[in-house]
PDB file of N, CA and C in Angstrom:
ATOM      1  N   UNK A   1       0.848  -1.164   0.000  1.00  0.00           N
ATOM      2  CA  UNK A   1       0.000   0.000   0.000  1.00  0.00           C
ATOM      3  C   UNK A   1       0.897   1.230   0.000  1.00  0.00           C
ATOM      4  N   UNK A   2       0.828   1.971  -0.839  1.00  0.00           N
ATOM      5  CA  UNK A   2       1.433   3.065  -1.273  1.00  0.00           C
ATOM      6  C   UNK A   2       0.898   4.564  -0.964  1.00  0.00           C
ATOM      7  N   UNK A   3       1.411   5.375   0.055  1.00  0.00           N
ATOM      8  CA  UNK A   3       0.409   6.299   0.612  1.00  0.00           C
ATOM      9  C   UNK A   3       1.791   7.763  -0.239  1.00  0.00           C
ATOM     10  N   UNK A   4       0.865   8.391  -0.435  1.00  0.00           N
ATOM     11  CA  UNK A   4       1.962   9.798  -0.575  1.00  0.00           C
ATOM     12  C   UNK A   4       1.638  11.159   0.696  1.00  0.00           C
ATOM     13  N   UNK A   5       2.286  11.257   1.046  1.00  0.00           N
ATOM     14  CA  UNK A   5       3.114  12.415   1.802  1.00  0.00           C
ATOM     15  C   UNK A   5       1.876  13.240   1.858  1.00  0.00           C
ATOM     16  N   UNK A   6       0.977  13.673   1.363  1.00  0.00           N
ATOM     17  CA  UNK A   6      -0.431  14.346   1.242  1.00  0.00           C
ATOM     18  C   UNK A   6      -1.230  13.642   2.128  1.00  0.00           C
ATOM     19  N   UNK A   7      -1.611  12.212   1.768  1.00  0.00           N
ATOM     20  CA  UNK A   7      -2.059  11.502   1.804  1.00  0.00           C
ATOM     21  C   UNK A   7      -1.946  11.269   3.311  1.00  0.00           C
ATOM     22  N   UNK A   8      -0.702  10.662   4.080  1.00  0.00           N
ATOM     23  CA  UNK A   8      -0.236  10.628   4.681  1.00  0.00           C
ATOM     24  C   UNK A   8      -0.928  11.874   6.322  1.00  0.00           C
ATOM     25  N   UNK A   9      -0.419  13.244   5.779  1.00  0.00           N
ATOM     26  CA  UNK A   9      -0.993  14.208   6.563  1.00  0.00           C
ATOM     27  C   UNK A   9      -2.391  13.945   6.780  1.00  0.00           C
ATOM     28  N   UNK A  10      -2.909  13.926   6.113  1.00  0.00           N
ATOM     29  CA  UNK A  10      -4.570  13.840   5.604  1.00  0.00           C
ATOM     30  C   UNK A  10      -4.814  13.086   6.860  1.00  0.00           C
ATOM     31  N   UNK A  11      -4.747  11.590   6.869  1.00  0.00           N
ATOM     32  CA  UNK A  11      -5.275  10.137   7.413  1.00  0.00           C
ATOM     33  C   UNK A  11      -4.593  10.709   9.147  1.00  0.00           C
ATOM     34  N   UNK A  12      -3.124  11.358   9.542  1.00  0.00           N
ATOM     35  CA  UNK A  12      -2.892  11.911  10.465  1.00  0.00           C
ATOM     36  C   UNK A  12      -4.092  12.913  10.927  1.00  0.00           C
ATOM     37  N   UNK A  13      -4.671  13.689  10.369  1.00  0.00           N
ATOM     38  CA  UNK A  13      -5.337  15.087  11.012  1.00  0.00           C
ATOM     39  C   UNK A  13      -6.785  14.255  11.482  1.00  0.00           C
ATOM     40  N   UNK A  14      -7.371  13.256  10.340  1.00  0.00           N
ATOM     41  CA  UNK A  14      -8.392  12.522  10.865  1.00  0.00           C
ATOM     42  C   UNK A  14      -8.588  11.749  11.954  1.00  0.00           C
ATOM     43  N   UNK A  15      -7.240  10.289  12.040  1.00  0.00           N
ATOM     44  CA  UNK A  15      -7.290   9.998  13.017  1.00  0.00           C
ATOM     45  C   UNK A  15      -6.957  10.784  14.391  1.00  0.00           C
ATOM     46  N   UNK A  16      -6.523  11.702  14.272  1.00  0.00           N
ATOM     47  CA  UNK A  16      -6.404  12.641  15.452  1.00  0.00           C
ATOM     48  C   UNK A  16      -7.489  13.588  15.785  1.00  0.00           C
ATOM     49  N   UNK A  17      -8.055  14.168  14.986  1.00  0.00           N
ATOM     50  CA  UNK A  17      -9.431  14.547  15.061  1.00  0.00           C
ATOM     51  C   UNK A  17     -10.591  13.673  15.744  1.00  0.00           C
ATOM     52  N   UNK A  18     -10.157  12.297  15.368  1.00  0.00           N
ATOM     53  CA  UNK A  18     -11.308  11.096  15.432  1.00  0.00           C
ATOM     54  C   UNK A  18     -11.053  10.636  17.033  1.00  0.00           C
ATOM     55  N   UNK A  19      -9.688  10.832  17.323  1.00  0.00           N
ATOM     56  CA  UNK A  19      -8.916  10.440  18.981  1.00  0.00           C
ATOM     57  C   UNK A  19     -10.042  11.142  19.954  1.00  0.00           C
ATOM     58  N   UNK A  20     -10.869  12.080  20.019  1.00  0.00           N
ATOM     59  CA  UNK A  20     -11.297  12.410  21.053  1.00  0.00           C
ATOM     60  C   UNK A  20     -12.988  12.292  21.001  1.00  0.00           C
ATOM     61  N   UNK A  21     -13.185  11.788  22.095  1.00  0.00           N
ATOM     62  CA  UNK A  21     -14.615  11.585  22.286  1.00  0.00           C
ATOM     63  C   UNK A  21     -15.580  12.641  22.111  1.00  0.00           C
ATOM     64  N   UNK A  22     -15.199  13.994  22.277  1.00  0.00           N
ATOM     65  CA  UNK A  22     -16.239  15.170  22.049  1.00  0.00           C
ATOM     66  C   UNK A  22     -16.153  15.345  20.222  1.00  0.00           C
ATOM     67  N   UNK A  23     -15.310  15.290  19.844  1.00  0.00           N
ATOM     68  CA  UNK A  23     -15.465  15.706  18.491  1.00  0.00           C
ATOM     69  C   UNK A  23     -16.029  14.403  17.523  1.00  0.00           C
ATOM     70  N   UNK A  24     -15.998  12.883  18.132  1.00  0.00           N
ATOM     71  CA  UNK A  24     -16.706  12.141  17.095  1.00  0.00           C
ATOM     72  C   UNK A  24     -18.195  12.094  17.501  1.00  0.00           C
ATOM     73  N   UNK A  25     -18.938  13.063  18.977  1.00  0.00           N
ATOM     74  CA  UNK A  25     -20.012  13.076  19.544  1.00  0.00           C
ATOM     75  C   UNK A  25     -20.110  14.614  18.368  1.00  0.00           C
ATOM     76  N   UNK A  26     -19.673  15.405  17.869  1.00  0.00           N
ATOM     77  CA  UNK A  26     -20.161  16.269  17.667  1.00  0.00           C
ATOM     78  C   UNK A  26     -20.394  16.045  15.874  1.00  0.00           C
ATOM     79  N   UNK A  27     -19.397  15.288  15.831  1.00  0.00           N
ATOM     80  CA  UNK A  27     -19.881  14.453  14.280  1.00  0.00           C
ATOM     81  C   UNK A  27     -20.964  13.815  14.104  1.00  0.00           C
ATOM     82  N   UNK A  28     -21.427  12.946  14.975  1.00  0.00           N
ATOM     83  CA  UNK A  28     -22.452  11.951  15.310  1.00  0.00           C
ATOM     84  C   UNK A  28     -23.665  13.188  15.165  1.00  0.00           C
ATOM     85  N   UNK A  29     -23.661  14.117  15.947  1.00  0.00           N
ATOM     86  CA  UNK A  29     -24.400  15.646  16.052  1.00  0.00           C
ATOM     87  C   UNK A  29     -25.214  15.858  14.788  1.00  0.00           C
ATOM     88  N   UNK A  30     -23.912  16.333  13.951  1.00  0.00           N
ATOM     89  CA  UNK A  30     -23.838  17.190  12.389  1.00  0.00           C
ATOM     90  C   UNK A  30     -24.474  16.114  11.634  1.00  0.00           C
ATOM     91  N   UNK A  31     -24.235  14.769  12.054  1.00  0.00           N
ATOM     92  CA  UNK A  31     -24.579  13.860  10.571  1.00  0.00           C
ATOM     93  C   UNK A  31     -26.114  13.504  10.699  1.00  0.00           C
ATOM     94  N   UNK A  32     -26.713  13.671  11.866  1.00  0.00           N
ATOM     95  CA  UNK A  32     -28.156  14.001  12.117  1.00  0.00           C
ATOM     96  C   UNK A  32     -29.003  14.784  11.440  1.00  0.00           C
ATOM     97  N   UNK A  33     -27.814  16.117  12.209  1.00  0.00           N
ATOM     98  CA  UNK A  33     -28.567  17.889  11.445  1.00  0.00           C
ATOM     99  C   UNK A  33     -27.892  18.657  11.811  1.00  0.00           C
ATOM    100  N   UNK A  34     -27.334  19.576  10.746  1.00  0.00           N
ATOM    101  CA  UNK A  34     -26.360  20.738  11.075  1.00  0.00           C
ATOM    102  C   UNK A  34     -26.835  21.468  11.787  1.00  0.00           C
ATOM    103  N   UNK A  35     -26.244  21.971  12.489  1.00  0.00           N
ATOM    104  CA  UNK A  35     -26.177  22.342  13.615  1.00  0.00           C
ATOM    105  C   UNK A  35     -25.073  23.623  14.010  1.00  0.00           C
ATOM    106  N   UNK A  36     -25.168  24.774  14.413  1.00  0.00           N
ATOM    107  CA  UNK A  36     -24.805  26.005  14.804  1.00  0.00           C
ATOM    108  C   UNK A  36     -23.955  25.661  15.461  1.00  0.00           C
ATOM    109  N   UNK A  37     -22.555  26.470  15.572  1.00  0.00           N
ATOM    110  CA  UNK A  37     -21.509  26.067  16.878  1.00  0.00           C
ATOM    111  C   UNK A  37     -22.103  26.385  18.461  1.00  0.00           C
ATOM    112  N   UNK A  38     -22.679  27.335  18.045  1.00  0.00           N
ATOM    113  CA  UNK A  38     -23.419  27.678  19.646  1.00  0.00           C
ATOM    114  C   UNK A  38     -24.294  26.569  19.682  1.00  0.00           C
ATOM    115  N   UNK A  39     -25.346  26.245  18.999  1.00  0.00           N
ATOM    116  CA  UNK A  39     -26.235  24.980  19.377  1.00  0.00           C
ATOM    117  C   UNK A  39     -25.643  23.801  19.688  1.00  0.00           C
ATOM    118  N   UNK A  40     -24.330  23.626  19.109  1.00  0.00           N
ATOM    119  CA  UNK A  40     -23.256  22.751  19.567  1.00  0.00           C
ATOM    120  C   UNK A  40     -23.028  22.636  20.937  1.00  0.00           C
ATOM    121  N   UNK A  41     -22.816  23.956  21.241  1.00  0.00           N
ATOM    122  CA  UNK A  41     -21.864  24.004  22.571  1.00  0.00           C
ATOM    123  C   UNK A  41     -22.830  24.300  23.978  1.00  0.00           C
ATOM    124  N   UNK A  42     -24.275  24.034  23.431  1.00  0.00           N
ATOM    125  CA  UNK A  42     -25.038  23.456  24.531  1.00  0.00           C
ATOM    126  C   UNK A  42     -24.632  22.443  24.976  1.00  0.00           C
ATOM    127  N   UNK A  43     -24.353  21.276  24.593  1.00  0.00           N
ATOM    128  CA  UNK A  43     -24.460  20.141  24.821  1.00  0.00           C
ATOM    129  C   UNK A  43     -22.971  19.465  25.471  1.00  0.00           C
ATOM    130  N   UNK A  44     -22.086  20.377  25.610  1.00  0.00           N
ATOM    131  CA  UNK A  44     -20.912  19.661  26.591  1.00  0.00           C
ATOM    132  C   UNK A  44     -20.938  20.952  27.634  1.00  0.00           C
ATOM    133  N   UNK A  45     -20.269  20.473  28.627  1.00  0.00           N
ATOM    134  CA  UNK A  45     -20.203  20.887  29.948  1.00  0.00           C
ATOM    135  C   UNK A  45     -17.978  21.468  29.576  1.00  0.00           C
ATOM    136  N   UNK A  46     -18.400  22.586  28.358  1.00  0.00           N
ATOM    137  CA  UNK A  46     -17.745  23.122  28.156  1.00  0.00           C
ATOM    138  C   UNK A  46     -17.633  24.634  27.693  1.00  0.00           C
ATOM    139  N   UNK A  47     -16.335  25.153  27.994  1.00  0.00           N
ATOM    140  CA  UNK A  47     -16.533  26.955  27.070  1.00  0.00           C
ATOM    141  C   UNK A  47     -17.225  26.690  25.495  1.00  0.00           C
ATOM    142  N   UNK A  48     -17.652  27.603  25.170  1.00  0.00           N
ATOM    143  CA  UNK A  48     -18.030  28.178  23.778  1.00  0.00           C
ATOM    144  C   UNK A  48     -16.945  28.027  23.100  1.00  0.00           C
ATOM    145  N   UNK A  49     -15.681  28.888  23.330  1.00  0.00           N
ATOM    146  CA  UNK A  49     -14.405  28.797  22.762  1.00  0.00           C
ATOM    147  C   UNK A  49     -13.962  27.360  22.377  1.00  0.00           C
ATOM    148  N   UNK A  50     -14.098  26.304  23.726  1.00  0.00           N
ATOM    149  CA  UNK A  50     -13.453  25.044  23.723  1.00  0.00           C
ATOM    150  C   UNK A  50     -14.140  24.451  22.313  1.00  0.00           C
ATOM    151  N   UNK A  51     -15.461  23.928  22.379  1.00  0.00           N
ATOM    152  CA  UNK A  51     -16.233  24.102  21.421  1.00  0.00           C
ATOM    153  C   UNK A  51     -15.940  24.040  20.201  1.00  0.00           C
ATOM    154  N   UNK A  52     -15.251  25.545  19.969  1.00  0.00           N
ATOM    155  CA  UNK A  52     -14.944  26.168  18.368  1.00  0.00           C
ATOM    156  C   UNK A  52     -13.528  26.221  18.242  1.00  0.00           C
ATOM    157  N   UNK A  53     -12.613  25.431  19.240  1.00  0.00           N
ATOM    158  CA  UNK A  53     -11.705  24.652  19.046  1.00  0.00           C
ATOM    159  C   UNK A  53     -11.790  23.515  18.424  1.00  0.00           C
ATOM    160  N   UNK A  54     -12.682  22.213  18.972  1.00  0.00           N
ATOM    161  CA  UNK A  54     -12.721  20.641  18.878  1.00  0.00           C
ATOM    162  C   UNK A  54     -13.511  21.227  17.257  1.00  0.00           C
ATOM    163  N   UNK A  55     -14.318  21.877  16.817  1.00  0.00           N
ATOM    164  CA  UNK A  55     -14.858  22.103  15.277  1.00  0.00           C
ATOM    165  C   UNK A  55     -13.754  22.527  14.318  1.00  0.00           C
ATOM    166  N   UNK A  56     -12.826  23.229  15.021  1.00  0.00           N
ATOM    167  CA  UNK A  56     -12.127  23.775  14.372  1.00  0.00           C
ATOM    168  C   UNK A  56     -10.751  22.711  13.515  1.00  0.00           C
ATOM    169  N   UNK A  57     -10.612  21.508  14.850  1.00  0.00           N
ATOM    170  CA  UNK A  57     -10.256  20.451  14.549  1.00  0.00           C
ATOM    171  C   UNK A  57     -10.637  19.102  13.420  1.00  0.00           C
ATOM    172  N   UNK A  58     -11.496  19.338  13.585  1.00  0.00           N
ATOM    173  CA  UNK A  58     -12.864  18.573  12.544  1.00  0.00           C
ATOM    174  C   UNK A  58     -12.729  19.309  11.046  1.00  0.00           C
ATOM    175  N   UNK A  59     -12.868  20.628  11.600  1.00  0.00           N
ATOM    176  CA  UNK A  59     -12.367  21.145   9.956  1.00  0.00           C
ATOM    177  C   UNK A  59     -11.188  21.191   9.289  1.00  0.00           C
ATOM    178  N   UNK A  60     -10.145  21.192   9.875  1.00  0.00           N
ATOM    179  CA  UNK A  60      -8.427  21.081   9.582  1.00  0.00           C
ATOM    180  C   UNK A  60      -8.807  19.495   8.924  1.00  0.00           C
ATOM    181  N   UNK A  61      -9.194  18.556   9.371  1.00  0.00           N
ATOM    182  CA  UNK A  61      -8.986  16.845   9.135  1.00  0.00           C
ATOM    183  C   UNK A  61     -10.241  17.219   7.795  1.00  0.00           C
ATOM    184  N   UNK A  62     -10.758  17.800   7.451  1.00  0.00           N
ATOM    185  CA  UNK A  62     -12.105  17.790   6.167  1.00  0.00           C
ATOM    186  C   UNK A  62     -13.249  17.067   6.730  1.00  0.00           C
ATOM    187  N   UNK A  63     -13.398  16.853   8.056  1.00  0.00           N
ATOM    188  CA  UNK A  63     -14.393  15.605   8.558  1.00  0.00           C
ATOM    189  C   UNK A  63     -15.569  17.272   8.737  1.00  0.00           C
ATOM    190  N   UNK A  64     -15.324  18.168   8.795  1.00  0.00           N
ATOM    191  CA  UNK A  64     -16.878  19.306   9.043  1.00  0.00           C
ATOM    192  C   UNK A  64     -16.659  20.506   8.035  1.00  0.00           C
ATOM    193  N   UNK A  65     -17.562  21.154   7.926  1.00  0.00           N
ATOM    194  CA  UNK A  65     -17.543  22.211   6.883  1.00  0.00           C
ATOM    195  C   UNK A  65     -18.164  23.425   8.038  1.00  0.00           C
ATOM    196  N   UNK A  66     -17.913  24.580   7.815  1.00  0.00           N
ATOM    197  CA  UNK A  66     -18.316  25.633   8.394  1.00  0.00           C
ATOM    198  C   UNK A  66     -19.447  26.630   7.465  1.00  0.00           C
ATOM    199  N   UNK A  67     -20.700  26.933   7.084  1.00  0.00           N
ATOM    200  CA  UNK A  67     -21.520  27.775   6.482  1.00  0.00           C
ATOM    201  C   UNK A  67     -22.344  28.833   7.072  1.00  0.00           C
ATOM    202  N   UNK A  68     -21.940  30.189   6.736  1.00  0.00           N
ATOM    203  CA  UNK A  68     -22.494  31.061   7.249  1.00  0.00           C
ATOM    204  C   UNK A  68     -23.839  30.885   7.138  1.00  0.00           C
ATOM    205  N   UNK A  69     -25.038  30.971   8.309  1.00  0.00           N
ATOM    206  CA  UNK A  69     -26.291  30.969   8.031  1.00  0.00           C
ATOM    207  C   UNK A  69     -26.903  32.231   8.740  1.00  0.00           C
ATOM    208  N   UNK A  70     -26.907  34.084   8.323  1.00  0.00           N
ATOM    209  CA  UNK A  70     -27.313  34.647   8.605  1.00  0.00           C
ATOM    210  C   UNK A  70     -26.147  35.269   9.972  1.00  0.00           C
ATOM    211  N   UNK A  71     -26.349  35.103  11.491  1.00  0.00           N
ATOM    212  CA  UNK A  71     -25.247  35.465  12.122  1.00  0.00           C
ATOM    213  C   UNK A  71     -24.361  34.494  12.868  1.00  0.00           C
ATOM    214  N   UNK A  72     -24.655  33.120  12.149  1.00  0.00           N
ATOM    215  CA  UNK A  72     -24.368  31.909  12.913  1.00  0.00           C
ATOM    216  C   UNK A  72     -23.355  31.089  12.139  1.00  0.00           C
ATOM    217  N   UNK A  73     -22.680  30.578  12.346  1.00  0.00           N
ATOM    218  CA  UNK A  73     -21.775  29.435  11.429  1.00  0.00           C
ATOM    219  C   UNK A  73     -22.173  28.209  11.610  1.00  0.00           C
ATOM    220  N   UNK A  74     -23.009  27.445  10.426  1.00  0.00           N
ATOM    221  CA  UNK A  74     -23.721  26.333  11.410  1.00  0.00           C
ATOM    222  C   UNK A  74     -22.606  25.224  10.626  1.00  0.00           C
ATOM    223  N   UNK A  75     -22.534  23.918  11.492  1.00  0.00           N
ATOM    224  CA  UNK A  75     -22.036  22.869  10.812  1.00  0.00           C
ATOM    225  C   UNK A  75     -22.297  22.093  10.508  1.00  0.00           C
ATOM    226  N   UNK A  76     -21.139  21.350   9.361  1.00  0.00           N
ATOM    227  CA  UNK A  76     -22.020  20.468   8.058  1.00  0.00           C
ATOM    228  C   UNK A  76     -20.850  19.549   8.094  1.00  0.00           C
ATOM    229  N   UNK A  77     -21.542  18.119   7.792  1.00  0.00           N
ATOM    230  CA  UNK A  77     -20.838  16.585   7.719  1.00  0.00           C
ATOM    231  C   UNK A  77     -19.989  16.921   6.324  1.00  0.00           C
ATOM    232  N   UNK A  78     -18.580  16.152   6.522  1.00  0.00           N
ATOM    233  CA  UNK A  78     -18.300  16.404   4.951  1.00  0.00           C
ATOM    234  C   UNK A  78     -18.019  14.752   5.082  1.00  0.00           C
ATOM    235  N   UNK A  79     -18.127  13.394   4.558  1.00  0.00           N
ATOM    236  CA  UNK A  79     -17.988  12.262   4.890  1.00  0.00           C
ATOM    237  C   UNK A  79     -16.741  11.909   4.223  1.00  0.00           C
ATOM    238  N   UNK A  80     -16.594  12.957   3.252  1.00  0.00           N
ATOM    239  CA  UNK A  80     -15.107  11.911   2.427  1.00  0.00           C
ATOM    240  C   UNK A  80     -14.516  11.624   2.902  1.00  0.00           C
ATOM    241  N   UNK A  81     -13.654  12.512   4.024  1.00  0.00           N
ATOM    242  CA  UNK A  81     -12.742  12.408   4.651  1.00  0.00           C
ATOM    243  C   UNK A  81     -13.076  11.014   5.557  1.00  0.00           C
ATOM    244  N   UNK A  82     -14.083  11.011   6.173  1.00  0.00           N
ATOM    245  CA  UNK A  82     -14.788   9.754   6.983  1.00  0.00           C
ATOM    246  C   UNK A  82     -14.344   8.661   6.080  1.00  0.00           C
ATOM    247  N   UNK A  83     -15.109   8.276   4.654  1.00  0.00           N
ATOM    248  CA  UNK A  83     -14.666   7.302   3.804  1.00  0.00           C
ATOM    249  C   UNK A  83     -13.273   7.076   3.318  1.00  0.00           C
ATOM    250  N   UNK A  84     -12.853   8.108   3.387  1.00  0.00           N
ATOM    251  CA  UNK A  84     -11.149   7.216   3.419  1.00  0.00           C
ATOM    252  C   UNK A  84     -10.137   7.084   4.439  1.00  0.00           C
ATOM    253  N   UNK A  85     -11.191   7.211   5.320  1.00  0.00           N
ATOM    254  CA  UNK A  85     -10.122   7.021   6.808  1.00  0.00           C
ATOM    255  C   UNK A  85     -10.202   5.320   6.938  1.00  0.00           C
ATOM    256  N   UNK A  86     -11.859   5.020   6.376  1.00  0.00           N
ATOM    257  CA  UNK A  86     -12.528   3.780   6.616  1.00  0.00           C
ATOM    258  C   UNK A  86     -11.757   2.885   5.214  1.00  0.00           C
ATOM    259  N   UNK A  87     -11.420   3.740   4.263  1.00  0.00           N
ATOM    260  CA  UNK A  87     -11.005   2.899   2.805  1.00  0.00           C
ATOM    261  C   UNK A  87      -9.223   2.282   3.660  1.00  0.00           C
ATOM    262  N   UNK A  88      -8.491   3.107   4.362  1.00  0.00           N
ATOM    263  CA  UNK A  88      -7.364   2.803   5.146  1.00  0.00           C
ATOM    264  C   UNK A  88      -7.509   1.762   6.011  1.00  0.00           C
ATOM    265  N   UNK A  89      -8.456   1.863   6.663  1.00  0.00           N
ATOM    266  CA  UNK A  89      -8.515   1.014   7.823  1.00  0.00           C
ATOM    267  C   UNK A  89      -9.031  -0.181   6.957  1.00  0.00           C
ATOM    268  N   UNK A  90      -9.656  -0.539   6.335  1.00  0.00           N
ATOM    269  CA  UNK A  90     -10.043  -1.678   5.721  1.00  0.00           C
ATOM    270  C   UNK A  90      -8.553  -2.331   5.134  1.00  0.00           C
ATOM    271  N   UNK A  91      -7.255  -1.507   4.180  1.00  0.00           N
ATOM    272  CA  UNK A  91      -6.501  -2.182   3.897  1.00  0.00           C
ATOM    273  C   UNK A  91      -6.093  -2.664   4.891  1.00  0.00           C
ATOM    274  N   UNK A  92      -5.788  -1.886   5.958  1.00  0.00           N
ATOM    275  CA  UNK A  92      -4.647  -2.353   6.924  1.00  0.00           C
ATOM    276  C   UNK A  92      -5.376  -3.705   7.613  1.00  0.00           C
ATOM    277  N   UNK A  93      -6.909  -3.609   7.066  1.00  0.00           N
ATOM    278  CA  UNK A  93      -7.859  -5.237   8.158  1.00  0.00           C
ATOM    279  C   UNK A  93      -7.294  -6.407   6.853  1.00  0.00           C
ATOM    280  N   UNK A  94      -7.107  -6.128   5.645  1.00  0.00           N
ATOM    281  CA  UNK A  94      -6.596  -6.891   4.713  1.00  0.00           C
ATOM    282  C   UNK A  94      -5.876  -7.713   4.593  1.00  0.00           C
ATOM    283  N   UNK A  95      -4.827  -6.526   5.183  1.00  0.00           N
ATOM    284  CA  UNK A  95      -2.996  -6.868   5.756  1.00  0.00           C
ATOM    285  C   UNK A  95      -3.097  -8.129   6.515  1.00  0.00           C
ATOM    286  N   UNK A  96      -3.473  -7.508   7.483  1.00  0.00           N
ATOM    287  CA  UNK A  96      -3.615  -8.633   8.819  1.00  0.00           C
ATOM    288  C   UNK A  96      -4.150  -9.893   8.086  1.00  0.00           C
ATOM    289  N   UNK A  97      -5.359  -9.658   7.806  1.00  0.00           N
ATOM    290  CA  UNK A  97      -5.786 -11.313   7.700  1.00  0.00           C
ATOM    291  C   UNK A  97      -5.010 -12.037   6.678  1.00  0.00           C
ATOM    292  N   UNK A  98      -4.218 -11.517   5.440  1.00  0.00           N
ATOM    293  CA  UNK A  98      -3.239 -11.940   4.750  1.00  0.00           C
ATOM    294  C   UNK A  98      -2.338 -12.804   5.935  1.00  0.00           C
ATOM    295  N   UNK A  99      -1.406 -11.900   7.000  1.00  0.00           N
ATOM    296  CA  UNK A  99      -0.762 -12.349   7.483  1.00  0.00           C
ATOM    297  C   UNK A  99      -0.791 -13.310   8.376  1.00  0.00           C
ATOM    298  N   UNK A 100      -2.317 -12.835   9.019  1.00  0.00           N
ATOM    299  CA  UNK A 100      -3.190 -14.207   9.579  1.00  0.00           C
ATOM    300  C   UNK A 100      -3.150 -15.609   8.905  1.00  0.00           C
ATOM    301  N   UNK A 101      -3.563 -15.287   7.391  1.00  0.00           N
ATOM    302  CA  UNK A 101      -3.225 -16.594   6.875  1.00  0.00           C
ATOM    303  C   UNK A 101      -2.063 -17.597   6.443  1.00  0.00           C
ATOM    304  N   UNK A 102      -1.010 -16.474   6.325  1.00  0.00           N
ATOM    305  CA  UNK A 102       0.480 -17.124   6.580  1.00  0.00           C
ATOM    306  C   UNK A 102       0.606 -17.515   7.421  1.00  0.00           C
ATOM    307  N   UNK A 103       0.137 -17.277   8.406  1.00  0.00           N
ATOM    308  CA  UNK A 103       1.110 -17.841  10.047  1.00  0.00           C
ATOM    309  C   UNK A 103      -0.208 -19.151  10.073  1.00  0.00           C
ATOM    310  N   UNK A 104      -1.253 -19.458   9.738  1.00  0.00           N
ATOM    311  CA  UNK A 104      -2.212 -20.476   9.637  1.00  0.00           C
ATOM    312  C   UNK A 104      -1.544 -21.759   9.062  1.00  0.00           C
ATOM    313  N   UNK A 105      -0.788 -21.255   7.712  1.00  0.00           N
ATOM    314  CA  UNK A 105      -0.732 -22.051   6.646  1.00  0.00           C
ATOM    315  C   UNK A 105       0.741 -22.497   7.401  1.00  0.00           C
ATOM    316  N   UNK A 106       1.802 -21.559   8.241  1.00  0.00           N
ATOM    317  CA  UNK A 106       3.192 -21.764   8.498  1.00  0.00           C
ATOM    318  C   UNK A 106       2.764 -23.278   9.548  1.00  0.00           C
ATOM    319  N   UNK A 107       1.752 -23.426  10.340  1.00  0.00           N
ATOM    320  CA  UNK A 107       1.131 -23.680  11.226  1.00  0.00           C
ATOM    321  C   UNK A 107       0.875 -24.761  10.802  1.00  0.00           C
ATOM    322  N   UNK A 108       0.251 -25.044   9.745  1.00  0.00           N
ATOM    323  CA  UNK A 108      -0.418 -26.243   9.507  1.00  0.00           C
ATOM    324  C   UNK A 108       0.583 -27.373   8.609  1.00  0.00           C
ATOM    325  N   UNK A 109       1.875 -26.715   8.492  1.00  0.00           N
ATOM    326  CA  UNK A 109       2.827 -27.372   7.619  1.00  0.00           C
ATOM    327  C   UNK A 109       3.463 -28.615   8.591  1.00  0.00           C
ATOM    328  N   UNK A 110       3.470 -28.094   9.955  1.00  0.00           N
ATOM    329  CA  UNK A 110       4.390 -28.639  10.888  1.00  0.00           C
ATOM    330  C   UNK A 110       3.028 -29.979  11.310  1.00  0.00           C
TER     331      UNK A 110
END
């Protein structure tokens, strides 16, 4: 599997984005119904600011989109980024069971 240097950053900002429990709760959120950063930031037992940090994170990785709606920035699912975090993780489940099956087959020789 051949990743380039783009590529690479990319799958970094997601899974690190994806590392914390408030921001895949606020994904879970958006993919419902977009949703305002303030209407967001009802819902943790956190600052406003903190908030429009963990979104701000979400948007660096392409996993949220930001759209002005009047005086609000509401947020929006972008999934690609989601689907090729999942297109990665599937090779690397590939890998394994490949190698799973070598060590089966090394196994069954003896």
């Amino acid at each position: 599997m051949v990743v380039g240097e783009s590529d690479e950053a990319a799958a970094d900002r997601v899974f690190h984005a994806l590392a914390d429990a408030t921001r895949r709760d606020i994904i879970a959120r958006v993919i419902r119904d977009a949703q305002s950063v303030t209407a967001l930031a009802r819902h943790y037992p956190m600052s406003f600011a903190a908030v429009q940090k963990h979104v701000a994170v979400l948007e660096r990785a392409a996993l949220v989109t930001k759209r002005r709606r009047g005086r609000e920035k509401v947020v929006h699912p972008d999934l690609t980024a989601l689907r090729r975090a999942a297109r990665l993780l599937d090779a690397y489940e590939q890998l394994w069971r490949h190698r799973a099956r070598g060590i089966e087959e090394l196994l069954a020789e003896d």
